[in-house]
C-alpha atoms as a PDB file:
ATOM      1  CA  UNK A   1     -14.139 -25.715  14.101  1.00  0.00           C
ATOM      2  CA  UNK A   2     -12.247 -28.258  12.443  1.00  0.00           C
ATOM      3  CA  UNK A   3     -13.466 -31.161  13.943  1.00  0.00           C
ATOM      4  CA  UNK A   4     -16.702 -30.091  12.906  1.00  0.00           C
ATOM      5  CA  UNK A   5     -15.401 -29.715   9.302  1.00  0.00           C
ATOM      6  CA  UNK A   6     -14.229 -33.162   9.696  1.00  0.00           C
ATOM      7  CA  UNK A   7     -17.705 -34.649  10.753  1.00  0.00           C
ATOM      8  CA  UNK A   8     -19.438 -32.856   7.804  1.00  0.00           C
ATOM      9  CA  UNK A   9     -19.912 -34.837   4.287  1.00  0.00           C
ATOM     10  CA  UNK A  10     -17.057 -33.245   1.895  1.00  0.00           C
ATOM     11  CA  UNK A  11     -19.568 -31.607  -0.456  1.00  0.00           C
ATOM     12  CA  UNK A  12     -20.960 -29.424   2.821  1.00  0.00           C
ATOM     13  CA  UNK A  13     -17.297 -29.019   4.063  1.00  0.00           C
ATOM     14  CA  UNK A  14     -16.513 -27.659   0.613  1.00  0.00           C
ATOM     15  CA  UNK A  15     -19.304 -24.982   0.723  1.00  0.00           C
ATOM     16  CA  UNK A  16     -18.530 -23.961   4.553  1.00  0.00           C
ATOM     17  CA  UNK A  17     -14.815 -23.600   3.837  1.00  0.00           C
ATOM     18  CA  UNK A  18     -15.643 -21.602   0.522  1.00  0.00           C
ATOM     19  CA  UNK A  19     -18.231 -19.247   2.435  1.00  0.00           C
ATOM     20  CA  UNK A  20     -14.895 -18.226   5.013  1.00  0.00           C
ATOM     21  CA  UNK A  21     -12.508 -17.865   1.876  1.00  0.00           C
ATOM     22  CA  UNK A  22     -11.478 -14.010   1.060  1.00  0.00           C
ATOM     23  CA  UNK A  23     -11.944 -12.934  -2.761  1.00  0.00           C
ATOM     24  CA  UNK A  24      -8.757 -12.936  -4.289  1.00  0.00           C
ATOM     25  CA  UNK A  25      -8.543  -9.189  -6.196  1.00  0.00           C
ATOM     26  CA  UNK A  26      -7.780  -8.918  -9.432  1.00  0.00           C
ATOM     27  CA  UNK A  27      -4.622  -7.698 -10.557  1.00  0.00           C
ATOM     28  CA  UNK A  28      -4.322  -4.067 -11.254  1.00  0.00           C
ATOM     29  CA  UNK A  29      -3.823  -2.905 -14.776  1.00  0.00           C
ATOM     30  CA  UNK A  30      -0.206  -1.345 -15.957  1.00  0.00           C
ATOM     31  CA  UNK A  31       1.358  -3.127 -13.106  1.00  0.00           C
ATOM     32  CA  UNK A  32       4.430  -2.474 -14.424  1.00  0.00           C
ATOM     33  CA  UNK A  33       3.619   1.372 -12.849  1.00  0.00           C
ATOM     34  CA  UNK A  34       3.728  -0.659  -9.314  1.00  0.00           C
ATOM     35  CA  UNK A  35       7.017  -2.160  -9.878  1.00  0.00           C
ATOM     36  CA  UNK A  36       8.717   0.713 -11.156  1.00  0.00           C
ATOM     37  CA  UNK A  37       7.560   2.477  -7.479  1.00  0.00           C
ATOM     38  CA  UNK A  38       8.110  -0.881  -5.598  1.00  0.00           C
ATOM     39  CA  UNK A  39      11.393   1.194  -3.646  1.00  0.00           C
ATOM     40  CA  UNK A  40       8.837   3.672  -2.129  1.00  0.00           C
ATOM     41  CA  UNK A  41       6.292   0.878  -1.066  1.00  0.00           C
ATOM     42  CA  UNK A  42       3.125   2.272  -2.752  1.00  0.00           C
ATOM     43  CA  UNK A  43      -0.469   0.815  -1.586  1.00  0.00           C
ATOM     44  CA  UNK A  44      -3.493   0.083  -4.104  1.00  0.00           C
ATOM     45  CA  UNK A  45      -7.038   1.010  -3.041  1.00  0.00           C
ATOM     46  CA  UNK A  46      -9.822   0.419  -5.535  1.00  0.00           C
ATOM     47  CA  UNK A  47     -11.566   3.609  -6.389  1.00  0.00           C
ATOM     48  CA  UNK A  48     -13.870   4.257  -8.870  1.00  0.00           C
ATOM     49  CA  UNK A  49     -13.536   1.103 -11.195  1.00  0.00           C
ATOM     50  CA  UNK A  50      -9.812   2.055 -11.037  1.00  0.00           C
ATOM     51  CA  UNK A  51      -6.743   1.503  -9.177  1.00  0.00           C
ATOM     52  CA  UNK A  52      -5.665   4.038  -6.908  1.00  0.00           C
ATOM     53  CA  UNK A  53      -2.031   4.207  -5.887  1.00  0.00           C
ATOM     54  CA  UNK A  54      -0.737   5.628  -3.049  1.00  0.00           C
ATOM     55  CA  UNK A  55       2.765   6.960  -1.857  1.00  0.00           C
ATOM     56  CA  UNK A  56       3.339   7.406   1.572  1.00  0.00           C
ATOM     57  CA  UNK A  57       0.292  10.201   2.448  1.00  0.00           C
ATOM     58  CA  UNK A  58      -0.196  10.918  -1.487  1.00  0.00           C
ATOM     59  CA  UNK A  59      -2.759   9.526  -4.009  1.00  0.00           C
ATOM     60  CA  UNK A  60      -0.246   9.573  -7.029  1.00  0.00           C
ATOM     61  CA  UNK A  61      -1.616   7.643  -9.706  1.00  0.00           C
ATOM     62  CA  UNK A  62      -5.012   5.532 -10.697  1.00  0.00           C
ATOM     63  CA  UNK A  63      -4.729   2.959 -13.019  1.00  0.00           C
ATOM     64  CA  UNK A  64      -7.280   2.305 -15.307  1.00  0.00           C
ATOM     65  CA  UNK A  65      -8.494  -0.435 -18.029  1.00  0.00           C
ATOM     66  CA  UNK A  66     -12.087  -1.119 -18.981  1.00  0.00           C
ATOM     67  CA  UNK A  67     -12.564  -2.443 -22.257  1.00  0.00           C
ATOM     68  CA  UNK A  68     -16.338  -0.851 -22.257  1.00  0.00           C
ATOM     69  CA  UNK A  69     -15.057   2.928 -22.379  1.00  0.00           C
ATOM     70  CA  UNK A  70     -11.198   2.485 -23.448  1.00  0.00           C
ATOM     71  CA  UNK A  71     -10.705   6.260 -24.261  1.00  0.00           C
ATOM     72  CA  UNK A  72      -9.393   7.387 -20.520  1.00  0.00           C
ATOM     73  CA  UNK A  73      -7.546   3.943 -20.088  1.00  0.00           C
ATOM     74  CA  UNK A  74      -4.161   4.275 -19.116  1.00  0.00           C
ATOM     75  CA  UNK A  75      -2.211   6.623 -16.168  1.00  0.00           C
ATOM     76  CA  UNK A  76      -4.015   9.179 -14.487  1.00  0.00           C
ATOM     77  CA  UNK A  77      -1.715  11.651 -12.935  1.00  0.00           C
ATOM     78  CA  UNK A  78      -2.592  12.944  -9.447  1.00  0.00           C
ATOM     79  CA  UNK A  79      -1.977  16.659 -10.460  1.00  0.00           C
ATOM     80  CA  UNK A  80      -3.263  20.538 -10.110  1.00  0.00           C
ATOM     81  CA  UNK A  81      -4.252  22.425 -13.102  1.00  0.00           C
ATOM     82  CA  UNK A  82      -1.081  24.531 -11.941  1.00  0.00           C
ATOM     83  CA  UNK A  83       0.949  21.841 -13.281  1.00  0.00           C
ATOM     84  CA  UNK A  84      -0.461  21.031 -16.720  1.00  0.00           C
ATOM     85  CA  UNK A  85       1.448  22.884 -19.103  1.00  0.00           C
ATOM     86  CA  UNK A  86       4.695  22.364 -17.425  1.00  0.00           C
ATOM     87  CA  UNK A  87       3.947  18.337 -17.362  1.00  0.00           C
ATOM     88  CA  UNK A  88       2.909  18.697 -20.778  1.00  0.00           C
ATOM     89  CA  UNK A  89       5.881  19.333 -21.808  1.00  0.00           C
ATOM     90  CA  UNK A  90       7.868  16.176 -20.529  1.00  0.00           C
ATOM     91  CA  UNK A  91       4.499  14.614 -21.812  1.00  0.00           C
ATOM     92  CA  UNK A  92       3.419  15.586 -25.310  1.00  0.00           C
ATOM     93  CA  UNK A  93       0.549  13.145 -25.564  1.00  0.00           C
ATOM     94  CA  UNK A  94      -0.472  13.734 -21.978  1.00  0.00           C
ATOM     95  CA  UNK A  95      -4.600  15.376 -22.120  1.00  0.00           C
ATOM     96  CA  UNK A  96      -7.651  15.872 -19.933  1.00  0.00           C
ATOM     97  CA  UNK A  97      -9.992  12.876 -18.625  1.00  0.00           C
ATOM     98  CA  UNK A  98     -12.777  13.021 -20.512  1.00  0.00           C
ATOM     99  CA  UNK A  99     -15.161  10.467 -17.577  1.00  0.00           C
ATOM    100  CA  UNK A 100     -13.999  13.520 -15.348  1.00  0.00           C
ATOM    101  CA  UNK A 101     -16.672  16.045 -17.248  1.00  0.00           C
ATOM    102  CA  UNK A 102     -17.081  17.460 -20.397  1.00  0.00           C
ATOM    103  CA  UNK A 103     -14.529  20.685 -20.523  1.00  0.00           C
ATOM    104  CA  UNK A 104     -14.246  20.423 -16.869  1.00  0.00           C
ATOM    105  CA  UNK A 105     -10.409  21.075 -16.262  1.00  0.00           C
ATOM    106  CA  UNK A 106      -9.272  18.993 -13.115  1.00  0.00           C
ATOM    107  CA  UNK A 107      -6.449  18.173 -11.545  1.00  0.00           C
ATOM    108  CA  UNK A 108      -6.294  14.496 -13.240  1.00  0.00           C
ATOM    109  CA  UNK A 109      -4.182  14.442 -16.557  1.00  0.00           C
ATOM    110  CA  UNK A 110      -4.386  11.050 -18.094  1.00  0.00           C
ATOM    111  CA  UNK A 111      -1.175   8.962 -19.661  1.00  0.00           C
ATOM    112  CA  UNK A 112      -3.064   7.260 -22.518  1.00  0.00           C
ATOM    113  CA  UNK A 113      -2.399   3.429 -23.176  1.00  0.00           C
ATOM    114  CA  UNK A 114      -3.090   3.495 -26.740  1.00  0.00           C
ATOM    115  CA  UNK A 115      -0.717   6.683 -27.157  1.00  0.00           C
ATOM    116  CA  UNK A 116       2.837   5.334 -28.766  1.00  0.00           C
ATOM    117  CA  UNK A 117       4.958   6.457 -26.028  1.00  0.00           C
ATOM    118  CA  UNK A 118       2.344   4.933 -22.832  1.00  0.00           C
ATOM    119  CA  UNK A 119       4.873   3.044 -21.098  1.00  0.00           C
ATOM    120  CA  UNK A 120       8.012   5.314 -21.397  1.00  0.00           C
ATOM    121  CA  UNK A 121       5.724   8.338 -20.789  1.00  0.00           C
ATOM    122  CA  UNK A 122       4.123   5.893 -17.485  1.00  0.00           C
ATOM    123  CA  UNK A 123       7.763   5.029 -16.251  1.00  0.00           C
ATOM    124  CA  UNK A 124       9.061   8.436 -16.386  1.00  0.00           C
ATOM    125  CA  UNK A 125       5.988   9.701 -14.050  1.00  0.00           C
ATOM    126  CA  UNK A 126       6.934   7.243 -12.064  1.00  0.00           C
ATOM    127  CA  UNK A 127      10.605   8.587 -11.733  1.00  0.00           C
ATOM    128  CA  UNK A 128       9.361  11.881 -10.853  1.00  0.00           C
ATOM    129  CA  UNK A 129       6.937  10.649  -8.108  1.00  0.00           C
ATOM    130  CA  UNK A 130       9.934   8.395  -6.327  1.00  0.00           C
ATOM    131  CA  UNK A 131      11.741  11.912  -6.891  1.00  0.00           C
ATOM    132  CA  UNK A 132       8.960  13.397  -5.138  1.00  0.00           C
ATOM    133  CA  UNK A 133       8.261  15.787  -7.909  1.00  0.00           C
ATOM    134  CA  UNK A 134       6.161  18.877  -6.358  1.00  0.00           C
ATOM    135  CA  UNK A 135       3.791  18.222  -9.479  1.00  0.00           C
ATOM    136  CA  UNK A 136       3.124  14.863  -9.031  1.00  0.00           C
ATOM    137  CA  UNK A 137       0.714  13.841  -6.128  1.00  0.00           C
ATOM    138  CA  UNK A 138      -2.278  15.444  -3.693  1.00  0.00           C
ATOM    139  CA  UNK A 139      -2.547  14.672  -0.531  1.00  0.00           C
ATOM    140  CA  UNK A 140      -6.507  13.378   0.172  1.00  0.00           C
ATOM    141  CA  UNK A 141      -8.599  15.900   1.930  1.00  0.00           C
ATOM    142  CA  UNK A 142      -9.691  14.044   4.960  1.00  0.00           C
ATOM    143  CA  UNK A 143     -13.462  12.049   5.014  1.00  0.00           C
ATOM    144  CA  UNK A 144     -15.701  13.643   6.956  1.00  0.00           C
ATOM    145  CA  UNK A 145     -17.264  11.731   9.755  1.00  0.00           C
ATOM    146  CA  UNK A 146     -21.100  11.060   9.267  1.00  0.00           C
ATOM    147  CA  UNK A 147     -23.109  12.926  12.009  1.00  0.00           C
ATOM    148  CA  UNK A 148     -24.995  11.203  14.427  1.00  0.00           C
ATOM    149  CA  UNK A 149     -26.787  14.345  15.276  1.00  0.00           C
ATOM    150  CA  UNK A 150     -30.781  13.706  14.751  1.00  0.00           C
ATOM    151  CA  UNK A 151     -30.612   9.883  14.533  1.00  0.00           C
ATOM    152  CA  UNK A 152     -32.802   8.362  17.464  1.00  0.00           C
ATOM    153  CA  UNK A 153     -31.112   4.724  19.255  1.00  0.00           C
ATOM    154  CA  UNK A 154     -29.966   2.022  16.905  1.00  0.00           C
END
């Protein structure tokens, strides 16, 4: 392959090597949430315009920041609605996603970035997920596989 590279004019090699590149990702917003979990190894997944982060078999956190719609930007908290008043207590300015459905209470609570105490409120969720907090965290319910049932020869 290289030797063909070689024997191509640079402007063509330029354009073939480009077309084999991989797109670098952008960085995820409030990566400061990643550091402060670096000792349990979390993994990113993009999801929804957002960040997913992942803790061993939990979704934890998704990290959001679109300038378009700011007013759910920040931490959203992997959570049940059994948790809510209990988390609202270590987090006063912790509240409902409103992208999520009007009045519709779900298990996502959302660390604002414009509230005055975002990053202390972020860094302490992020102590209570490496403590492995009970309300912190939801294990995915598995994909489904797509039947093949009914589909004639591909």
């Amino acid at each position: 392959m290289r030797a063909i590279l070689n024997a191509m004019p640079k402007q063509s090699r330029a354009l073939d090597e480009s077309f084999f590149a991989t797109p670098k990702r952008k960085a995820p917003p409030h990566a400061f949430v990643l550091d402060a979990l670096a000792e349990a190894s979390p993994v990113t997944r993009p999801m929804f315009g957002c960040t997913a982060v992942y803790v061993k078999e939990k979704i934890v956190f998704a990290l959001r920041e679109k300038p378009a719609s700011p007013a759910d930007n920040g931490v959203w908290i992997a959570t049940t609605a059994e948790h809510h008043a209990s988390l609202r207590r270590e987090f006063p300015n912790m509240r409902s996603i409103g992208v999520l459905g009007k009045g519709g209470l779900t298990g996502w609570q959302l660390l604002a970035s414009d509230a005055p105490d975002f990053e202390i409120a972020a860094l302490r969720a992020c102590e209570l997920v490496l403590a492995r907090d009970p309300r912190t965290g939801k294990v995915p319910t598995p994909k489904r596989k797509r039947s093949t049932a009914g589909r004639g020869p591909r």
